[in-house]
C-alpha atoms as a PDB file:
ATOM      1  CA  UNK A   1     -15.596  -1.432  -3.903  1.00  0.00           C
ATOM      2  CA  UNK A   2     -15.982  -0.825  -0.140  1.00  0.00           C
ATOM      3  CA  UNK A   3     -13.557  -2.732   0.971  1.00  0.00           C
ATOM      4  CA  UNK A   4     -10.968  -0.670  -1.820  1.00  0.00           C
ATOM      5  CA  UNK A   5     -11.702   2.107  -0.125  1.00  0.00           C
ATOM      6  CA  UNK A   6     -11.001   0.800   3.078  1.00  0.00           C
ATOM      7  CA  UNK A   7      -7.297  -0.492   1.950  1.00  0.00           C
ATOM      8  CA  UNK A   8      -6.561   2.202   0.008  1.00  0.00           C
ATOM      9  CA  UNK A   9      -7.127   5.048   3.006  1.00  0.00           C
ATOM     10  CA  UNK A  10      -5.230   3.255   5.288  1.00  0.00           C
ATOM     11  CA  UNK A  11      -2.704   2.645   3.149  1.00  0.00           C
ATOM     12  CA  UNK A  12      -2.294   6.352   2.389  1.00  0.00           C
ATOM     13  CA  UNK A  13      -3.533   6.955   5.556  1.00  0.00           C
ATOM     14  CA  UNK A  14      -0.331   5.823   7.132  1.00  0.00           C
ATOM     15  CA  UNK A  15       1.688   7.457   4.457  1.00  0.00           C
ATOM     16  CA  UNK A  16       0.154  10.612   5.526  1.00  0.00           C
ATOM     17  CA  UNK A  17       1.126  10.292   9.241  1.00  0.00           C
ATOM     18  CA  UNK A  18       4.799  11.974   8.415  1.00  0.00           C
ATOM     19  CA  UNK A  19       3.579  15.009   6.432  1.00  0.00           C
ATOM     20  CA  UNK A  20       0.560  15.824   8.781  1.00  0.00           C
ATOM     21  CA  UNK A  21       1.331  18.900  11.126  1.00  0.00           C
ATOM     22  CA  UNK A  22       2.149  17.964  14.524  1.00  0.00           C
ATOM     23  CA  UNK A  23      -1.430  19.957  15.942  1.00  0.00           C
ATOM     24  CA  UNK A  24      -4.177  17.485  16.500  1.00  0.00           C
ATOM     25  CA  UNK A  25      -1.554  15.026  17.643  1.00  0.00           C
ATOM     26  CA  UNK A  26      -3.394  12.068  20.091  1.00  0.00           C
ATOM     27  CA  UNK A  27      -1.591   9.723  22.135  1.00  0.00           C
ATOM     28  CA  UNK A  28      -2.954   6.231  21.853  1.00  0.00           C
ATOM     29  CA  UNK A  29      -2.072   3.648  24.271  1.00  0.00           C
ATOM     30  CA  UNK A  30      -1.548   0.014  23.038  1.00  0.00           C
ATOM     31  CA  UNK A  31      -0.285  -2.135  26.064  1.00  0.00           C
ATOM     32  CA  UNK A  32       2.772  -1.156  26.808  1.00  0.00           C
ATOM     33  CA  UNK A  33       3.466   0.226  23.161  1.00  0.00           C
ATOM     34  CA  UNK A  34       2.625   4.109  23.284  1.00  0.00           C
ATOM     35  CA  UNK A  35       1.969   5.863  19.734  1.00  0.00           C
ATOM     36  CA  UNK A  36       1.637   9.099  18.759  1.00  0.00           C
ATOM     37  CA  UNK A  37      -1.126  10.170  15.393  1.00  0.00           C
ATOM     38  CA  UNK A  38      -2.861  12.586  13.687  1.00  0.00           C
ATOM     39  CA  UNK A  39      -5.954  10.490  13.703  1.00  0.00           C
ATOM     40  CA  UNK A  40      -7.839  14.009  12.703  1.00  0.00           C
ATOM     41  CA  UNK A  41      -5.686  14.314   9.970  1.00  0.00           C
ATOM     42  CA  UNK A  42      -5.836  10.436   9.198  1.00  0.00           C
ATOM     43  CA  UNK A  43      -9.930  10.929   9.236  1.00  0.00           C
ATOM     44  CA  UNK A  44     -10.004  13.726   7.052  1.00  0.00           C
ATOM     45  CA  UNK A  45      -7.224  12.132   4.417  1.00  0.00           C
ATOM     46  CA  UNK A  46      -9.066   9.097   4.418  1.00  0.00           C
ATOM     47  CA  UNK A  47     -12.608  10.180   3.906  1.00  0.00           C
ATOM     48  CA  UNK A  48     -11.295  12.328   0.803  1.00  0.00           C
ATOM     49  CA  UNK A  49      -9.670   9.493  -0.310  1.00  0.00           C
ATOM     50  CA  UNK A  50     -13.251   7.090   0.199  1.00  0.00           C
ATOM     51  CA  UNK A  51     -15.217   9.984  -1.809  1.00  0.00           C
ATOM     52  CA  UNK A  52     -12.688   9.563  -5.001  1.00  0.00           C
ATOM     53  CA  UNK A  53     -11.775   6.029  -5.016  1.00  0.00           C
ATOM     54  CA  UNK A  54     -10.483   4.876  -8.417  1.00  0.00           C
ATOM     55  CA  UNK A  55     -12.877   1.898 -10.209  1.00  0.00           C
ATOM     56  CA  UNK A  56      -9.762   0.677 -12.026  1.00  0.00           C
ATOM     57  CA  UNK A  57      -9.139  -1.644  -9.149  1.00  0.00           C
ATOM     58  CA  UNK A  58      -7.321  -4.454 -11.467  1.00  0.00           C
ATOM     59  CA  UNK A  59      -5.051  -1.406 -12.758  1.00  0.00           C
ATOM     60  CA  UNK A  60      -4.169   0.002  -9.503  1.00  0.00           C
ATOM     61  CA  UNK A  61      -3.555  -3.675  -7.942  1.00  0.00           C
ATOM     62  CA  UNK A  62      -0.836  -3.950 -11.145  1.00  0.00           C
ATOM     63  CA  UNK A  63       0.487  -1.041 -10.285  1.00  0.00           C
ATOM     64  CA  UNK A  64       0.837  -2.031  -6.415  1.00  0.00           C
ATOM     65  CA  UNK A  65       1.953  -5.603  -6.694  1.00  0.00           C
ATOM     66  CA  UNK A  66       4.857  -4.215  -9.607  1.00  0.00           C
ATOM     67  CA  UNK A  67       5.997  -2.073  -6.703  1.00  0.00           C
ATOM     68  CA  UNK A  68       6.435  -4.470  -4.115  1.00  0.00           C
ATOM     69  CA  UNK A  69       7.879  -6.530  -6.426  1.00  0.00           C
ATOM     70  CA  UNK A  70      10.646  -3.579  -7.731  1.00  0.00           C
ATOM     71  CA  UNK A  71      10.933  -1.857  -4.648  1.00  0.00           C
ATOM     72  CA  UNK A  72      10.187  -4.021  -1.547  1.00  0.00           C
ATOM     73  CA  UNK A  73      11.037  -7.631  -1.987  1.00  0.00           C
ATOM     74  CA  UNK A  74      13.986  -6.686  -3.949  1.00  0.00           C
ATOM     75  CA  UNK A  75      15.322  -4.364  -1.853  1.00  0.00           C
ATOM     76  CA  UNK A  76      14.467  -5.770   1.482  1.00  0.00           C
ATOM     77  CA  UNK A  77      17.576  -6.873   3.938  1.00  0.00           C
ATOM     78  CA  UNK A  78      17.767  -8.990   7.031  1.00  0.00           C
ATOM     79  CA  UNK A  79      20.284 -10.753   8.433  1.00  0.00           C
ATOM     80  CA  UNK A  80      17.321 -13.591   9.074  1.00  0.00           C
ATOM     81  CA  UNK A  81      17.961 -16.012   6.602  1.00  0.00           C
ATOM     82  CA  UNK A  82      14.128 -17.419   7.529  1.00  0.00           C
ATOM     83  CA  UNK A  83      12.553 -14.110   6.590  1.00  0.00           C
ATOM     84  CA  UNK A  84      14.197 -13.727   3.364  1.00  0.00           C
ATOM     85  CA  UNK A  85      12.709 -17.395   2.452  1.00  0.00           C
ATOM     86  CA  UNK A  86       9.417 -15.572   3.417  1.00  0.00           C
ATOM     87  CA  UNK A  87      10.071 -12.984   1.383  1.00  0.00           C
ATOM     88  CA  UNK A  88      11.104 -14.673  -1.658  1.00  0.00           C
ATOM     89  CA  UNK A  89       8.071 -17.229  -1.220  1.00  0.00           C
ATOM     90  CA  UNK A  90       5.949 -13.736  -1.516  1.00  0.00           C
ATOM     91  CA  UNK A  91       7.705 -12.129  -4.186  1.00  0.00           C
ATOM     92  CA  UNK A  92       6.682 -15.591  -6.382  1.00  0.00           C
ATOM     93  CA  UNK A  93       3.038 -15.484  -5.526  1.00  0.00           C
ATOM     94  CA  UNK A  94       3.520 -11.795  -6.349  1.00  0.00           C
ATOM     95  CA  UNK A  95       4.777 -12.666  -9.533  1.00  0.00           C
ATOM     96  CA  UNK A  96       2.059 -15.453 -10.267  1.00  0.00           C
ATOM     97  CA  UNK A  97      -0.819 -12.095  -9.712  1.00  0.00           C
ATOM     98  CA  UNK A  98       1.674 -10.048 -12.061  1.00  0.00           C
ATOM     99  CA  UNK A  99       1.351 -12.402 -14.558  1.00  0.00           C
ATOM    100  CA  UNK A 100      -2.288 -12.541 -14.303  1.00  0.00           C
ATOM    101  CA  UNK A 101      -2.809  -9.234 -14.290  1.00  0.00           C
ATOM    102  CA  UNK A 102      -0.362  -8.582 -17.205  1.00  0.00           C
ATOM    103  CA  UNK A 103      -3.002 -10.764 -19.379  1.00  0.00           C
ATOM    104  CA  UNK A 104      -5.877  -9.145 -18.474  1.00  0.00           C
ATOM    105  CA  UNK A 105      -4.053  -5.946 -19.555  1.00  0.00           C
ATOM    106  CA  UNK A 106      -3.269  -7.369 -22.315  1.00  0.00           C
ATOM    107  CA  UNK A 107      -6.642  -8.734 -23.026  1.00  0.00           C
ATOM    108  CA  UNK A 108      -7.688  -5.107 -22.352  1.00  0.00           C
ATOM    109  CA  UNK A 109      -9.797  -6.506 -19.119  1.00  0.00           C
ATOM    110  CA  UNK A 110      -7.912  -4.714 -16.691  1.00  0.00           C
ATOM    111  CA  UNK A 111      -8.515  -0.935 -17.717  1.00  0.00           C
ATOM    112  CA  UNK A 112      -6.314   1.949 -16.348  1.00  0.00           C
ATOM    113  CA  UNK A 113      -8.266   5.044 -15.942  1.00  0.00           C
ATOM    114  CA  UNK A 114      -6.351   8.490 -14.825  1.00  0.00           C
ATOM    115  CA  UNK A 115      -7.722   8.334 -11.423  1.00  0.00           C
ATOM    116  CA  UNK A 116      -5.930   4.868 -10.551  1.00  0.00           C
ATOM    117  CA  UNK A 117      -2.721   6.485 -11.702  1.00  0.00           C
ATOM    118  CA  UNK A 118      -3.396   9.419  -9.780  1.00  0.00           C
ATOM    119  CA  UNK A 119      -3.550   7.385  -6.692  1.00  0.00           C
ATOM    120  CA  UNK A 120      -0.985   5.058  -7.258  1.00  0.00           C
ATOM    121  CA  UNK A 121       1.030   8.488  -7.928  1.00  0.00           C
ATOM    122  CA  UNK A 122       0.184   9.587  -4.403  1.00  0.00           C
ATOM    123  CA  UNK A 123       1.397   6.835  -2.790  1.00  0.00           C
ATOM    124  CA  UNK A 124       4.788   6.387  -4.642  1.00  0.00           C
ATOM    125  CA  UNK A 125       5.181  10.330  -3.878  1.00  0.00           C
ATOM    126  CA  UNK A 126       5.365   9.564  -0.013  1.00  0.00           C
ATOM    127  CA  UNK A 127       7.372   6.282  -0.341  1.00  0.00           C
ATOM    128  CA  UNK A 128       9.867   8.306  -2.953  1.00  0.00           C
ATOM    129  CA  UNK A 129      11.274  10.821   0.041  1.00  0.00           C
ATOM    130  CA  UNK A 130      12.212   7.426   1.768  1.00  0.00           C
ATOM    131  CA  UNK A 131      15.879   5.655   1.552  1.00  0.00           C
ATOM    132  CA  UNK A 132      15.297   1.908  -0.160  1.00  0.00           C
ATOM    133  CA  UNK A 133      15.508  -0.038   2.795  1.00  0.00           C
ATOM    134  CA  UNK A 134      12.957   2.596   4.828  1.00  0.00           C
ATOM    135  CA  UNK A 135      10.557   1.920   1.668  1.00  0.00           C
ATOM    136  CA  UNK A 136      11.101  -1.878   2.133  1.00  0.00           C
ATOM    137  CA  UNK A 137      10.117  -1.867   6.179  1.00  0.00           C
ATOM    138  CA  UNK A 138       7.623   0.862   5.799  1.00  0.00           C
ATOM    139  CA  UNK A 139       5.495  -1.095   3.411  1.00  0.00           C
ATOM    140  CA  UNK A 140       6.314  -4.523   4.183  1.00  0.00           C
ATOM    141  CA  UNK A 141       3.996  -2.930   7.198  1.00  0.00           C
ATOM    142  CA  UNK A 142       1.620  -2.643   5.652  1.00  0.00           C
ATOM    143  CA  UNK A 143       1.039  -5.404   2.927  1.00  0.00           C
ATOM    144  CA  UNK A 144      -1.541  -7.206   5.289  1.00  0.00           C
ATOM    145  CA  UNK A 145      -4.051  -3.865   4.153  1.00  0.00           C
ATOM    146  CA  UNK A 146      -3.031  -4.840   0.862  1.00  0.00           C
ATOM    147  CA  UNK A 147      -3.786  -8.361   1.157  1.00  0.00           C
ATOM    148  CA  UNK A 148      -6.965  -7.639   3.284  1.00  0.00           C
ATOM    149  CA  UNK A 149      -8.307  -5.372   0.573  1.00  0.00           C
ATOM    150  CA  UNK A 150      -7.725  -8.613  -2.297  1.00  0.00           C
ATOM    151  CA  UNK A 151      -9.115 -10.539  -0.114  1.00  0.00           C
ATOM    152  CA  UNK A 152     -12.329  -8.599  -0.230  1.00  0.00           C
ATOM    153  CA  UNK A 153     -12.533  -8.534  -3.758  1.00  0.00           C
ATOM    154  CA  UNK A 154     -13.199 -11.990  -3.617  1.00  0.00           C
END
């Protein structure tokens, strides 16, 4: 359950970082990369988000893996014929969890509660104000928090 939390926030958490004012703005060196974040506004997000974090984990991971399946892999574009085989070797272990996941729904074993929608709502509101290929990029980003947080469920 910890470790939802954890994925969850900074997955929104990043989300967040183009709607959050530009006071309270820190400059973080990485090496030679130079980066520019709320990380007040990232804090606060996140520990609201931590506080409320939905129990319907199985539902919310449904919900996550249908929309990198319908809206990422799908719609992502490269002229790098290597990355698309990357992609596409995703998208089917994607597909082998949606299929899982679709029988424990089924089964009724994977129970959706209003507060996973709610959250799954407020992260397809920030990804919705982005063009399709923005979408793709933006969370092809940040599937390793996604994958991180399954891997914790183990």
């Amino acid at each position: 359950m910890k470790g939802f939390g954890v994925a969850f926030g900074l997955f929104s958490a990043v989300g967040f970082l183009f709607w959050t004012p530009l006071s309270g703005l820190k400059t973080l060196h990485l090496g030679s990369c130079v980066i520019t974040a709320n990380l007040q506004g990232i804090q606060r997000e996140f520990a609201e988000i931590r506080d409320t974090v939905p129990l319907d984990r199985c539902c919310f991971l449904r919900h996550l893996v249908r929309f990198y399946l319908d809206r990422v892999f799908k719609i992502y574009q490269t002229p790098d014929h290597h990355t698309l085989r990357k992609i596409s070797s995703l998208a089917n272990s994607f597909l082998i969890i949606k299929k899982d996941l679709s029988v424990c729904h089924s089964h009724m074993a994977c129970h959706c509660g209003e507060e996973a929608m709610e959250k799954y709502n407020q992260i397809l509101s920030h990804f919705t104000e982005l063009e399709n290929q923005a979408v793709a990029v933006k969370a092809l980003g940040e599937l390793g928090i996604l994958l991180r947080w399954m891997e914790e469920m183990i």
